[in-house]
C-alpha atoms as a PDB file:
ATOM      1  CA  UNK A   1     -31.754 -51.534  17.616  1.00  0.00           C
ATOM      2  CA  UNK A   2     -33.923 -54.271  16.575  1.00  0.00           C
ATOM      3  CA  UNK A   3     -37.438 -52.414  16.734  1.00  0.00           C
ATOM      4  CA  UNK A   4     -40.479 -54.199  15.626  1.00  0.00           C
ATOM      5  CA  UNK A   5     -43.969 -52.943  15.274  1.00  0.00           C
ATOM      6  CA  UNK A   6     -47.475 -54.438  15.266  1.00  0.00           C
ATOM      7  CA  UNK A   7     -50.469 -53.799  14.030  1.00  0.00           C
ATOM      8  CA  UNK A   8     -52.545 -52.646  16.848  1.00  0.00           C
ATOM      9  CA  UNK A   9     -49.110 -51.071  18.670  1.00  0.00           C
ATOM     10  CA  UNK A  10     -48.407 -53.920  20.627  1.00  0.00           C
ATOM     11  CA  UNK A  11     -45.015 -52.946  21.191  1.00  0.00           C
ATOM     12  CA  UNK A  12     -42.481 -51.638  24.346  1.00  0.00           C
ATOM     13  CA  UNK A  13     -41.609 -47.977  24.265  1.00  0.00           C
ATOM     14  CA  UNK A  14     -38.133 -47.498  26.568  1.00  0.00           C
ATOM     15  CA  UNK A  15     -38.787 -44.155  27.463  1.00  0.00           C
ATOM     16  CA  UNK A  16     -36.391 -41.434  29.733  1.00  0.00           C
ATOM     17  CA  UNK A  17     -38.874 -40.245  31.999  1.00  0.00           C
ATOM     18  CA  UNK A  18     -38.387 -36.325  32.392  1.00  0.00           C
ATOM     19  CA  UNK A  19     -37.488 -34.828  35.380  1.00  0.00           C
ATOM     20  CA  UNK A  20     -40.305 -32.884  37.502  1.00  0.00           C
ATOM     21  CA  UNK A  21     -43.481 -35.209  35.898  1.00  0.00           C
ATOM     22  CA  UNK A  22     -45.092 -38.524  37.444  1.00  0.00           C
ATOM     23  CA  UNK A  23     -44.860 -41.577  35.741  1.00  0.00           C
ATOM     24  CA  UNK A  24     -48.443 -41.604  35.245  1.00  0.00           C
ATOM     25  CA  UNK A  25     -49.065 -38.378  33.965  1.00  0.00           C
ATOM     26  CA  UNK A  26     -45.883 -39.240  31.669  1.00  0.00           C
ATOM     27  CA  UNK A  27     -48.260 -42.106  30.161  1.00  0.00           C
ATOM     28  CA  UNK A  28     -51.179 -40.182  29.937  1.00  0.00           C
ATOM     29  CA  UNK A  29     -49.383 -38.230  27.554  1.00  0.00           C
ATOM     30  CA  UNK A  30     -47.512 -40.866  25.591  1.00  0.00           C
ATOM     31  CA  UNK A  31     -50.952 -42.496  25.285  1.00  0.00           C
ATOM     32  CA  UNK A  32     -52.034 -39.480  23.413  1.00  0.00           C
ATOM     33  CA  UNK A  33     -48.722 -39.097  20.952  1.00  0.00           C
ATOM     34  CA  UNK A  34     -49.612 -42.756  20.323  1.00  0.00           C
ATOM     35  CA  UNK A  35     -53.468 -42.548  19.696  1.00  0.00           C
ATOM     36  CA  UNK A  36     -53.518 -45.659  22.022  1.00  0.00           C
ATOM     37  CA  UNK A  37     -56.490 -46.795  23.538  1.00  0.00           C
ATOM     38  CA  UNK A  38     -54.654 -49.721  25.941  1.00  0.00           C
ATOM     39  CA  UNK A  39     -51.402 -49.033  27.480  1.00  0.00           C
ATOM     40  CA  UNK A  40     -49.324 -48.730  30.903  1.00  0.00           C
ATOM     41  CA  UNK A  41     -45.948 -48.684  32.546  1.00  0.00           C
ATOM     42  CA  UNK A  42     -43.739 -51.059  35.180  1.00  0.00           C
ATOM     43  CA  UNK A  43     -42.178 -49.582  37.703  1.00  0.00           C
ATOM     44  CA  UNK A  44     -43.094 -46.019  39.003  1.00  0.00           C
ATOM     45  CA  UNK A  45     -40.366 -43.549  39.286  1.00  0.00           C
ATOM     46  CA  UNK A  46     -40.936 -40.481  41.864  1.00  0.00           C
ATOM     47  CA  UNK A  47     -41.440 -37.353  40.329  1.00  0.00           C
ATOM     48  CA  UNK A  48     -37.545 -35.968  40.888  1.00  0.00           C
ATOM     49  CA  UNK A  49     -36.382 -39.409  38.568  1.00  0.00           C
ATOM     50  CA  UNK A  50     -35.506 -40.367  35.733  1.00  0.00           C
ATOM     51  CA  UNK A  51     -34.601 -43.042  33.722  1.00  0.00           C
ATOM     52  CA  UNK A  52     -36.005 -46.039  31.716  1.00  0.00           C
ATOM     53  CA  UNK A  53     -39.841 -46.116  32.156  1.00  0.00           C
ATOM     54  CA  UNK A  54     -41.158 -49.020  30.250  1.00  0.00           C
ATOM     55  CA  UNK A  55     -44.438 -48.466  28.603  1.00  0.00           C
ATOM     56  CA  UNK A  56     -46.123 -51.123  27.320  1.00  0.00           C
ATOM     57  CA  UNK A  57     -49.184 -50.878  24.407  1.00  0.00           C
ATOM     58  CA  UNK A  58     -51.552 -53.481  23.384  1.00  0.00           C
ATOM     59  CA  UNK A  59     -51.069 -57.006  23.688  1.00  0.00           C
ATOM     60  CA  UNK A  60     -48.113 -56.443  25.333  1.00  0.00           C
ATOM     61  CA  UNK A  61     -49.379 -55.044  28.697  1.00  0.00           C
ATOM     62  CA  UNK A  62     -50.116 -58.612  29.457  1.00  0.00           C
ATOM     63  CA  UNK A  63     -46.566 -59.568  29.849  1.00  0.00           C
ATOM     64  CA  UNK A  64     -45.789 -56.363  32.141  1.00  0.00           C
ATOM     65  CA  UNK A  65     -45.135 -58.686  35.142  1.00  0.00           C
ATOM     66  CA  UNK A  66     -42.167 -60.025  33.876  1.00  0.00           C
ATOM     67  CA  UNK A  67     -40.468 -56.724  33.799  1.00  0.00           C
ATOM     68  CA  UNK A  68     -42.089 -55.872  37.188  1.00  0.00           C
ATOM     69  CA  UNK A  69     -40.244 -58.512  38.799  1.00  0.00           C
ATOM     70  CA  UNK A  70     -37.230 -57.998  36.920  1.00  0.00           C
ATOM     71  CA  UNK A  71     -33.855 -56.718  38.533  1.00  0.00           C
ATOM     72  CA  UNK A  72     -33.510 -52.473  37.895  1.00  0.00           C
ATOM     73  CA  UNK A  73     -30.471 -50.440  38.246  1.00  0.00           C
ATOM     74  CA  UNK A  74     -30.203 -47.200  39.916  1.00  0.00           C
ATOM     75  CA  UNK A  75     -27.322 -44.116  39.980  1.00  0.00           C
ATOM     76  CA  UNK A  76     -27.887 -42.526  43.052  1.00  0.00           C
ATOM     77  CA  UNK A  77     -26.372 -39.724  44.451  1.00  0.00           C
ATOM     78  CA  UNK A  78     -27.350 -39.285  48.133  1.00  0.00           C
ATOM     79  CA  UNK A  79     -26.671 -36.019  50.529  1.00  0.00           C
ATOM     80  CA  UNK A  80     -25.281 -37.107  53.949  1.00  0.00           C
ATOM     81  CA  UNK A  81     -25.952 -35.193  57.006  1.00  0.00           C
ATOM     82  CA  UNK A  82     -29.457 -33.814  55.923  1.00  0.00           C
ATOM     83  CA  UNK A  83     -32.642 -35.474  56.606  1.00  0.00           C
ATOM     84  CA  UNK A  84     -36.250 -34.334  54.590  1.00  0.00           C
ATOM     85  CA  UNK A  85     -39.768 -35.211  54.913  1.00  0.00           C
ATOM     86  CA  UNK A  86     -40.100 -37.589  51.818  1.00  0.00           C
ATOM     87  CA  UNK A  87     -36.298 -39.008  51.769  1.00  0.00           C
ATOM     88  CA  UNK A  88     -35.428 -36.846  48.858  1.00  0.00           C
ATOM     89  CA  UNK A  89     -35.044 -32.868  47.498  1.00  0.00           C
ATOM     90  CA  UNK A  90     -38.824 -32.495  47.044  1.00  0.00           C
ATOM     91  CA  UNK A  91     -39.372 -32.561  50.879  1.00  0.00           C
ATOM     92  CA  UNK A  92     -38.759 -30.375  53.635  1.00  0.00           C
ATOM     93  CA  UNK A  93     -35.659 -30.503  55.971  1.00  0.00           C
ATOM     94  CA  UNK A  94     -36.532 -31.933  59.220  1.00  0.00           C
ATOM     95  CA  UNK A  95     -32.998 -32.038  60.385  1.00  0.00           C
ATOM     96  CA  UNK A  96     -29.253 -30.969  59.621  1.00  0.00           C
ATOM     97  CA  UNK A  97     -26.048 -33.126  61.595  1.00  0.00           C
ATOM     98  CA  UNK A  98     -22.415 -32.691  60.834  1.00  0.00           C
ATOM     99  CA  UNK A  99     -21.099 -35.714  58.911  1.00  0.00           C
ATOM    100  CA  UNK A 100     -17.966 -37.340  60.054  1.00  0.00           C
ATOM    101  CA  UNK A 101     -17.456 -40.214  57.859  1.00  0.00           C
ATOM    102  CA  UNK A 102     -14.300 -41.677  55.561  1.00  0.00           C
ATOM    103  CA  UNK A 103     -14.461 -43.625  52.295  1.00  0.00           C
ATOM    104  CA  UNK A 104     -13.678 -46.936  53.749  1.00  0.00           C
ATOM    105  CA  UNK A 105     -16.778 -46.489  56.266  1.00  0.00           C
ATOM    106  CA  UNK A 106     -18.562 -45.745  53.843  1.00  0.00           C
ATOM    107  CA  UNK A 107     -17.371 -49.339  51.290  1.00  0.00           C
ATOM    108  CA  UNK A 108     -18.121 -50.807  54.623  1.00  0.00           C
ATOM    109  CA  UNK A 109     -21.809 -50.339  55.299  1.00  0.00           C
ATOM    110  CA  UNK A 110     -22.284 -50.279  51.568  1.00  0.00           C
ATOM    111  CA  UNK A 111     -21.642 -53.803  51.542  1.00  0.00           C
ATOM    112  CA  UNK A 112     -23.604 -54.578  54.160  1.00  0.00           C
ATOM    113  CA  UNK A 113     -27.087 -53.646  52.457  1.00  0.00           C
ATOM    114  CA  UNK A 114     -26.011 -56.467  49.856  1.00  0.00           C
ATOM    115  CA  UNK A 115     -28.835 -59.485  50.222  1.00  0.00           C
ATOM    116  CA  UNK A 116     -31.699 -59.760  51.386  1.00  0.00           C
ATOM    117  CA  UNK A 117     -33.166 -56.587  53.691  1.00  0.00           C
ATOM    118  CA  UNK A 118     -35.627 -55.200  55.257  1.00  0.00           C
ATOM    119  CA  UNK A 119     -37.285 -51.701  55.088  1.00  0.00           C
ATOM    120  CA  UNK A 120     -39.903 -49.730  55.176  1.00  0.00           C
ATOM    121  CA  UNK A 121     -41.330 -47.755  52.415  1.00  0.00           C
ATOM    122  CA  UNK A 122     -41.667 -44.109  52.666  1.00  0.00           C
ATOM    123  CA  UNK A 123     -44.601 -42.723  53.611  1.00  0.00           C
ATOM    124  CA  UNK A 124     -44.820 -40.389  50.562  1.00  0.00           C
ATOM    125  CA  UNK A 125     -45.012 -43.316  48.293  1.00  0.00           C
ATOM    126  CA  UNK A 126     -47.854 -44.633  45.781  1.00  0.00           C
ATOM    127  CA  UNK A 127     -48.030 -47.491  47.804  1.00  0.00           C
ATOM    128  CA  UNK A 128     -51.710 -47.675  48.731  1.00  0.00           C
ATOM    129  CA  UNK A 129     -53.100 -48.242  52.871  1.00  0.00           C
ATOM    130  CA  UNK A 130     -57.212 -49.033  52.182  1.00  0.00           C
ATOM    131  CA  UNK A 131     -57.326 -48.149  48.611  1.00  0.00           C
ATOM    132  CA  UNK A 132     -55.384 -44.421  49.171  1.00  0.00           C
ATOM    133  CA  UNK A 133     -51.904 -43.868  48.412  1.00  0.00           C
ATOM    134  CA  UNK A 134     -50.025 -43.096  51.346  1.00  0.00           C
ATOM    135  CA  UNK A 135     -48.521 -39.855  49.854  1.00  0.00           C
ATOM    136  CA  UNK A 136     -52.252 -38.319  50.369  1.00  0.00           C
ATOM    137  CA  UNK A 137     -52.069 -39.136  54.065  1.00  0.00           C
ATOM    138  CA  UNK A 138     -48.945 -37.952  54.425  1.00  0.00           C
ATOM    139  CA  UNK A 139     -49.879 -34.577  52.737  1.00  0.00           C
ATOM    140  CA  UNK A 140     -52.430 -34.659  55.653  1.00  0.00           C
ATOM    141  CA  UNK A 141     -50.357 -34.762  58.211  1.00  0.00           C
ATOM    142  CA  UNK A 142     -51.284 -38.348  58.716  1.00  0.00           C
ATOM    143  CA  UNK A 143     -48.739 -40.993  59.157  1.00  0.00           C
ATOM    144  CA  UNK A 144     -49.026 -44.743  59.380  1.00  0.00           C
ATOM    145  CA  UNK A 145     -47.064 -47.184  60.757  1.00  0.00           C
ATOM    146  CA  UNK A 146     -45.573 -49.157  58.298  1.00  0.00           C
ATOM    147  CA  UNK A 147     -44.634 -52.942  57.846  1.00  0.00           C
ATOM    148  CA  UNK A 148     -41.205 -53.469  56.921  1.00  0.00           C
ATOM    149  CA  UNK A 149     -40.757 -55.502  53.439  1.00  0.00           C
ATOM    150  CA  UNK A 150     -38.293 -57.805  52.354  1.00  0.00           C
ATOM    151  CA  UNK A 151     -36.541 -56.912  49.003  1.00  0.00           C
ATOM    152  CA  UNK A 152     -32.998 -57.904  47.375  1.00  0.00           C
ATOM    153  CA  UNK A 153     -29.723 -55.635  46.927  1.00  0.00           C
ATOM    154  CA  UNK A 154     -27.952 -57.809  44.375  1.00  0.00           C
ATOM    155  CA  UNK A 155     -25.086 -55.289  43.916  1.00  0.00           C
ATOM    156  CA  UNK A 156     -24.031 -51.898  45.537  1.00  0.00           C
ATOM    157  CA  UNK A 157     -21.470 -50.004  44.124  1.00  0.00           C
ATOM    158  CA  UNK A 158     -19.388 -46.925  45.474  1.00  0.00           C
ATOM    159  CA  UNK A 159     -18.280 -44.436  42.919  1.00  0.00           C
ATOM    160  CA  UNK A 160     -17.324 -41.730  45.153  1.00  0.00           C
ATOM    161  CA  UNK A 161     -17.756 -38.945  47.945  1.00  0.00           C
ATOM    162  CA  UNK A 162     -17.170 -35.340  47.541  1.00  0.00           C
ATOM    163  CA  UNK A 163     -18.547 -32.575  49.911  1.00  0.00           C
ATOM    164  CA  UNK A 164     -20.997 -34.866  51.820  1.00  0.00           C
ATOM    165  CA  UNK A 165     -22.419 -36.212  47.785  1.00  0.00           C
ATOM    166  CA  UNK A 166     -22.703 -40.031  47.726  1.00  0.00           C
ATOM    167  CA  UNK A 167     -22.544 -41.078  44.188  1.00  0.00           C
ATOM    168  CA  UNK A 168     -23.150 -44.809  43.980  1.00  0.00           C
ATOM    169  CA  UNK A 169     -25.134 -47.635  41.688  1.00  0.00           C
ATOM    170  CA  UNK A 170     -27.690 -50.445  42.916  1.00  0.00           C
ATOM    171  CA  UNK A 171     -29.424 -53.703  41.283  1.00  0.00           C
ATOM    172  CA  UNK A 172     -32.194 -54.673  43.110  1.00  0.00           C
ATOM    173  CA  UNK A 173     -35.506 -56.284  42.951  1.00  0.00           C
ATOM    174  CA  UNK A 174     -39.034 -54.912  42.551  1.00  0.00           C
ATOM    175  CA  UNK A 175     -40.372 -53.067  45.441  1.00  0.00           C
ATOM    176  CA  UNK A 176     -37.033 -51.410  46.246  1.00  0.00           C
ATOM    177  CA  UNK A 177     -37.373 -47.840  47.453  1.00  0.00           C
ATOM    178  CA  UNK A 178     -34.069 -46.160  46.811  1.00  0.00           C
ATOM    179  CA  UNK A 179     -34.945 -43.150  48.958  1.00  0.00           C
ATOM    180  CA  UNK A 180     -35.325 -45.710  52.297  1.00  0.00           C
ATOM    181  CA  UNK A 181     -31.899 -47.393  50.939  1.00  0.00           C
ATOM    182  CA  UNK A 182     -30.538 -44.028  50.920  1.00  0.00           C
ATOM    183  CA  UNK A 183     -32.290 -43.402  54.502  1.00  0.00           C
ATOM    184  CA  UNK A 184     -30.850 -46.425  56.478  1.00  0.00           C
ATOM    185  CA  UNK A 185     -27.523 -45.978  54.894  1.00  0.00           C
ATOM    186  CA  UNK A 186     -27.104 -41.844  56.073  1.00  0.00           C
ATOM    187  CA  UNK A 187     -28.745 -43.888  59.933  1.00  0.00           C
ATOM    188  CA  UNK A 188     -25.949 -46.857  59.751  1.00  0.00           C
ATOM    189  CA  UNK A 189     -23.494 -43.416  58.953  1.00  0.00           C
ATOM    190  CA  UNK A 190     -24.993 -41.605  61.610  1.00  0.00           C
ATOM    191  CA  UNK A 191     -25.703 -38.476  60.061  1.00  0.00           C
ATOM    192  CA  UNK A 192     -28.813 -39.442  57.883  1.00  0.00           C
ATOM    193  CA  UNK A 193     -29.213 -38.337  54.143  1.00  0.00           C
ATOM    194  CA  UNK A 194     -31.643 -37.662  51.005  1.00  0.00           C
ATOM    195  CA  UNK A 195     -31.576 -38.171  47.746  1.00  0.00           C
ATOM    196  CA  UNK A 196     -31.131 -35.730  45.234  1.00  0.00           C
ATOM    197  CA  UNK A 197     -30.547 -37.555  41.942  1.00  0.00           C
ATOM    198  CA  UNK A 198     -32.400 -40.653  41.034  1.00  0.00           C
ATOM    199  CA  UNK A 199     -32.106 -42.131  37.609  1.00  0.00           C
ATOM    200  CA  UNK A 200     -32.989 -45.651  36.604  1.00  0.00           C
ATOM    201  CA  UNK A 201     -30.505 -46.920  34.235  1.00  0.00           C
ATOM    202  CA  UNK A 202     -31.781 -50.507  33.949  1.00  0.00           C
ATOM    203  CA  UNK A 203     -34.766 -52.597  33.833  1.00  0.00           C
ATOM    204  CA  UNK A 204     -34.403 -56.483  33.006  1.00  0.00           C
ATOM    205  CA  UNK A 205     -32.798 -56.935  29.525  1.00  0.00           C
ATOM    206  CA  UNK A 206     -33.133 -53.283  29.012  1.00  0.00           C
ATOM    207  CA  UNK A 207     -30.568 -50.588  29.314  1.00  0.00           C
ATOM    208  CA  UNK A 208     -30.238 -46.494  28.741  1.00  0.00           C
ATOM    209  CA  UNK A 209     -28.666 -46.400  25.459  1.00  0.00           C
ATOM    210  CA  UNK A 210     -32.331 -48.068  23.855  1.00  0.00           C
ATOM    211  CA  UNK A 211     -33.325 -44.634  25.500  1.00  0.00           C
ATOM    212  CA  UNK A 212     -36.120 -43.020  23.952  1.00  0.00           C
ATOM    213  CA  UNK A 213     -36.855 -39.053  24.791  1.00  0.00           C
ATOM    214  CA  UNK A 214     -40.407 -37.846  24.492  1.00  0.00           C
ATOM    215  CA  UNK A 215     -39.463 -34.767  22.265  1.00  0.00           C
ATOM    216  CA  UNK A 216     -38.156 -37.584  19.806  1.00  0.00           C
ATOM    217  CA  UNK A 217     -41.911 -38.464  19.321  1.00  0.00           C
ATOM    218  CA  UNK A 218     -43.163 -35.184  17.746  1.00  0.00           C
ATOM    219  CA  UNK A 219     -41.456 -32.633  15.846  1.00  0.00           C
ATOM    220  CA  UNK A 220     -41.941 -28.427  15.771  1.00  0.00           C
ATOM    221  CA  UNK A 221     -43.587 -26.329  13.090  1.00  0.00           C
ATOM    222  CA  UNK A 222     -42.497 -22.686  12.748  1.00  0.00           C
ATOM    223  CA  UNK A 223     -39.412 -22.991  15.052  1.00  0.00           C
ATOM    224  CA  UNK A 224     -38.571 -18.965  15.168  1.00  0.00           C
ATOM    225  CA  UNK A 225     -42.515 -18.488  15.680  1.00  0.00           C
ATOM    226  CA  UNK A 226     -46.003 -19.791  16.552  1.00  0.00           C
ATOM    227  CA  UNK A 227     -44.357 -23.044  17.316  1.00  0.00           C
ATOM    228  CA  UNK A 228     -46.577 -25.800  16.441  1.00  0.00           C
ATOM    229  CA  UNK A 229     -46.232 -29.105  17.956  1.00  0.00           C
ATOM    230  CA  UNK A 230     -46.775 -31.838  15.445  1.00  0.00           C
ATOM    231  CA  UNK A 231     -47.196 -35.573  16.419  1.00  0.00           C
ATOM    232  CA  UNK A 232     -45.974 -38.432  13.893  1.00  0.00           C
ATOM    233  CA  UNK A 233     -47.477 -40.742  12.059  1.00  0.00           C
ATOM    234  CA  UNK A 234     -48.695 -44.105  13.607  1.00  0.00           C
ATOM    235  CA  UNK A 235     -46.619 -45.667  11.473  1.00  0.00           C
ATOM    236  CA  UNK A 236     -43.643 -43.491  12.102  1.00  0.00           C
ATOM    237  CA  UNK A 237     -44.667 -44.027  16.104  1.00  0.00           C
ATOM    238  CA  UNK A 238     -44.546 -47.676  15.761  1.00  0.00           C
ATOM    239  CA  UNK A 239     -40.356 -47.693  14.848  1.00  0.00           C
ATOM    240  CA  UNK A 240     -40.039 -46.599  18.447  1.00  0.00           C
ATOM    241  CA  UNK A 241     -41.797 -49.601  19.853  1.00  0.00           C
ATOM    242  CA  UNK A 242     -39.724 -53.147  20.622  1.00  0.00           C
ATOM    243  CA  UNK A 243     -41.420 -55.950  20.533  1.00  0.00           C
ATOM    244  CA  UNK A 244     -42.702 -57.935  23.685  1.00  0.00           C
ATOM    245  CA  UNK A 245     -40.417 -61.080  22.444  1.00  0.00           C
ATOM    246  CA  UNK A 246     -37.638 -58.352  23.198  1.00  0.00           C
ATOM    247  CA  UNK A 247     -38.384 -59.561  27.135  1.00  0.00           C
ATOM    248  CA  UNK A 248     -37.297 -62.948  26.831  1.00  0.00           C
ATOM    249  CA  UNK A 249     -34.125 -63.235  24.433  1.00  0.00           C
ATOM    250  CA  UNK A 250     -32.359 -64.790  27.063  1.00  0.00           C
ATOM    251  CA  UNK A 251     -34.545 -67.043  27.967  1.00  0.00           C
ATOM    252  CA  UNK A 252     -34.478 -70.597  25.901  1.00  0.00           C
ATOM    253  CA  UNK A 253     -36.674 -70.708  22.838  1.00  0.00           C
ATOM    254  CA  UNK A 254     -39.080 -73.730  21.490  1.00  0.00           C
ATOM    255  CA  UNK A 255     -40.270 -74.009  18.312  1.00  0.00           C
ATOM    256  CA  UNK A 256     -43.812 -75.056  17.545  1.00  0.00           C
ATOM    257  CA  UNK A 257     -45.200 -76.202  13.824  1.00  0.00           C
ATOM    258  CA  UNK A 258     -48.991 -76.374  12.287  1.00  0.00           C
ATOM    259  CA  UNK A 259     -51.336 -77.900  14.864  1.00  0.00           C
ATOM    260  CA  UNK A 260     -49.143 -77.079  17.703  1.00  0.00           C
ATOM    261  CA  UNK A 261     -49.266 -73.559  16.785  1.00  0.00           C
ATOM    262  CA  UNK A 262     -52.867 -73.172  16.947  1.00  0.00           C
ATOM    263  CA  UNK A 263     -53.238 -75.680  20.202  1.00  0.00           C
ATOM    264  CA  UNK A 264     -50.567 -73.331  21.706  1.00  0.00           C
ATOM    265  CA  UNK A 265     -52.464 -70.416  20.585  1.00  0.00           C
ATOM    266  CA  UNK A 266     -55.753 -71.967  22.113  1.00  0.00           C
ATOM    267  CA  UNK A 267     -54.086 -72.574  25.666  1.00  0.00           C
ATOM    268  CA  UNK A 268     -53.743 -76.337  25.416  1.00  0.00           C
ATOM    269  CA  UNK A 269     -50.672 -78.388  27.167  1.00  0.00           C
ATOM    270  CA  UNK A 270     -48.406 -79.609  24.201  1.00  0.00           C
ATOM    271  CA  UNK A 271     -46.594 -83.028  24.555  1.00  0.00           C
ATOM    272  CA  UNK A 272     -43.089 -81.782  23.128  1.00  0.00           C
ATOM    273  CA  UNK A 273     -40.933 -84.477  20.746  1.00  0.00           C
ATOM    274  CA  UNK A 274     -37.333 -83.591  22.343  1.00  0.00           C
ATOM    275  CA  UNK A 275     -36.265 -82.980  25.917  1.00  0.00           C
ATOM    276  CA  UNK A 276     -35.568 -79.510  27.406  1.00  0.00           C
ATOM    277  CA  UNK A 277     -34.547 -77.952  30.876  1.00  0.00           C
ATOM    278  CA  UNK A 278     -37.521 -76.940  32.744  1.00  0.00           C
ATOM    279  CA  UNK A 279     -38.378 -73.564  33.597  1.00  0.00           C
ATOM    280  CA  UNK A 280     -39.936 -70.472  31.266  1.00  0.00           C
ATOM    281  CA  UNK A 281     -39.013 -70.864  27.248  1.00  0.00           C
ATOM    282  CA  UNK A 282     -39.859 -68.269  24.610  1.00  0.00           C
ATOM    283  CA  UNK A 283     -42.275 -69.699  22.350  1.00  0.00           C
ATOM    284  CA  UNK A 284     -42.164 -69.203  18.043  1.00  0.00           C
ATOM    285  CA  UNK A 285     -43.621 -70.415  14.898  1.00  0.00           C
ATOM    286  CA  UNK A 286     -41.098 -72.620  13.471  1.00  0.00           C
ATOM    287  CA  UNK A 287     -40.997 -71.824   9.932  1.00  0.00           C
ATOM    288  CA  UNK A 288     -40.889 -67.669  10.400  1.00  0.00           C
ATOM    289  CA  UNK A 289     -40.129 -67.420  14.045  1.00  0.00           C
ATOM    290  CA  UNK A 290     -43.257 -65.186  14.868  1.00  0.00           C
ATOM    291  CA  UNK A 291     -43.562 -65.012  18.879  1.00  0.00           C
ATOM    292  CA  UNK A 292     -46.330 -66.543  19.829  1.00  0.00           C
ATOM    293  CA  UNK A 293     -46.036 -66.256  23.581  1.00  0.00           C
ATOM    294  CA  UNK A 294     -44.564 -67.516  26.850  1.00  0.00           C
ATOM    295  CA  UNK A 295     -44.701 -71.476  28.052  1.00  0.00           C
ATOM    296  CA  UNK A 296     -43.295 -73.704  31.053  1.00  0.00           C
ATOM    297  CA  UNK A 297     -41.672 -77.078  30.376  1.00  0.00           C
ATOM    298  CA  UNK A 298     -42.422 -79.382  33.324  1.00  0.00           C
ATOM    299  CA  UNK A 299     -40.702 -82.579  34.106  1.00  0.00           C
ATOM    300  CA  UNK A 300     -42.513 -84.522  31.817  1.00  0.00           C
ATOM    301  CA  UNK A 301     -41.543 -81.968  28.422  1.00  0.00           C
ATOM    302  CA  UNK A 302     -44.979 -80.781  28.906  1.00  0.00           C
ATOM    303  CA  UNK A 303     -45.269 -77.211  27.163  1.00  0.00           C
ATOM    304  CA  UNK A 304     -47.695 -75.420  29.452  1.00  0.00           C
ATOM    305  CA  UNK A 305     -48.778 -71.641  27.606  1.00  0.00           C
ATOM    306  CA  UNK A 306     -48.345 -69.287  30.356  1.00  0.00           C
ATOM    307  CA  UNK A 307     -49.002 -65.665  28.318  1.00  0.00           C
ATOM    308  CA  UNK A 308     -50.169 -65.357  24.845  1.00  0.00           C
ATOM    309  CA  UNK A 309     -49.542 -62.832  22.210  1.00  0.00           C
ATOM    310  CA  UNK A 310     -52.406 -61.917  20.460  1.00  0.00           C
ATOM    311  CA  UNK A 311     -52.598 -60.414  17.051  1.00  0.00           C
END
């Protein structure tokens, strides 16, 4: 793996969420393995999940849009014929129904979630109704009627059904709540279902084999007794982090020289020599290929700084 650190931590830890913790109070304790003072994540997982949670320190948590919007992968595994409160295990069962259903039904109204849909986001969700998440009304007893959003299925794949289990993989875009997908499939099946395994396996360029575990970030004293948990060093820590240029490898680079570094550096539009393709281009130094930031080429070959990189 091509890790890369930085002197304040600017950097992108891929971390596999545990099972049973939120994704914030998973960063409030990464933020204290890492001593850092500025960091956050893209993309909550529910507390059942897990999977890649990118955290992002420093400089870096000015590019975490880019892996919000980015296309994630999911492997689901979904119980027909039961139906909880919150769409997954963690709630309680409103309602059991015998499940009649074959395989090719089931390849059927898998492919027709593919596109764009609509749904509507569970009401034990982060999602916040007048500045308070809606999972705190819901604990209540209170429950809102909710706008349907319009989010992406790029891909929906069936791996296969055993004893009423649904085991199956989706790519879709930001703001797609796995445990409604799994909800209007069990209606379209007519016998409802839950999730009970969630676990994100990809997030933009990123995939589960750059996988990092939190035990891999400290190490035990006295393992047979008074176990003492010992943290790294921060420069030991900072092997774990990728750096933010890690984003945009795919994307089309432009090199930038002297003046144009510092213009670049100071927000100012940069008339470029050569022609390239509009659209967003990773921008580096071009003697050491340092990333400086992110840029849009207009019509005109007009570099445009969109995000910089500070050091």
């Amino acid at each position: 793996m091509n890790y890369q650190s930085n002197k304040d931590n600017s950097g992108i830890l891929l971390l596999d969420k545990p099972k049973g913790i939120s994704s914030n109070c998973t960063l409030q304790h990464v933020k204290k393995i890492f001593y850092a003072r500025k960091a956050g994540y893209t993309g909550s997982l529910d507390p059942f999940a897990t999977g890649i949670l990118p955290i992002l320190f420093g400089s870096a948590t000015k590019f975490s849009e880019y892996l919000t919007n980015s296309i994630k992968k999911y492997h689901v595994i979904a119980k027909l014929g039961v139906i909880t409160t919150t769409g997954d295990l963690s709630g309680a069962i409103l309602q059991n129904r015998l499940v009649h259903v074959t395989e090719s039904q089931i390849s059927s109204i898998l492919n027709s979630f593919i596109g764009k849909i609509e749904q509507v986001p569970p009401m034990f969700s982060a999602i916040k109704y007048s500045g308070v998440p809606l999972y705190k009304y819901a604990r209540l007893g209170i429950f809102l009627p909710l706008k349907k959003r319009e989010v992406i299925i790029y891909k929906l794949n069936f791996i296969q059904y055993i004893d009423s289990f649904l085991e199956f993989t989706v790519s879709c875009s930001k703001g797609t709540y796995i445990r409604s997908l799994a909800q209007d499939i069990g209606k379209r099946l007519k016998c409802g279902a839950h999730v009970v395994f969630l676990r994100r396996i990809q997030v933009g360029p990123y995939c589960s084999s750059q996988l990092v575990k939190l035990p891999d970030l400290y190490f035990v004293e006295n393992k047979n007794v008074n176990q003492i948990y010992r943290f790294y060093s921060r420069s030991m820590l900072r092997t774990f982090l990728l750096p933010v240029s890690s984003i945009f490898l795919k994307y089309p680079s432009v090199k930038l020289f002297h003046e144009d570094v510092k213009n670049f550096q100071k927000k100012m539009n940069i008339s470029l020599l050569k022609m390239y393709k509009t659209g967003l281009v990773r921008v580096i130094t071009g003697i050491n290929s340092i990333f400086l930031g992110i840029g849009i080429i207009n019509e005109f070959s007009i570099l445009i700084p969109k995000c910089i990189l500070m050091n």
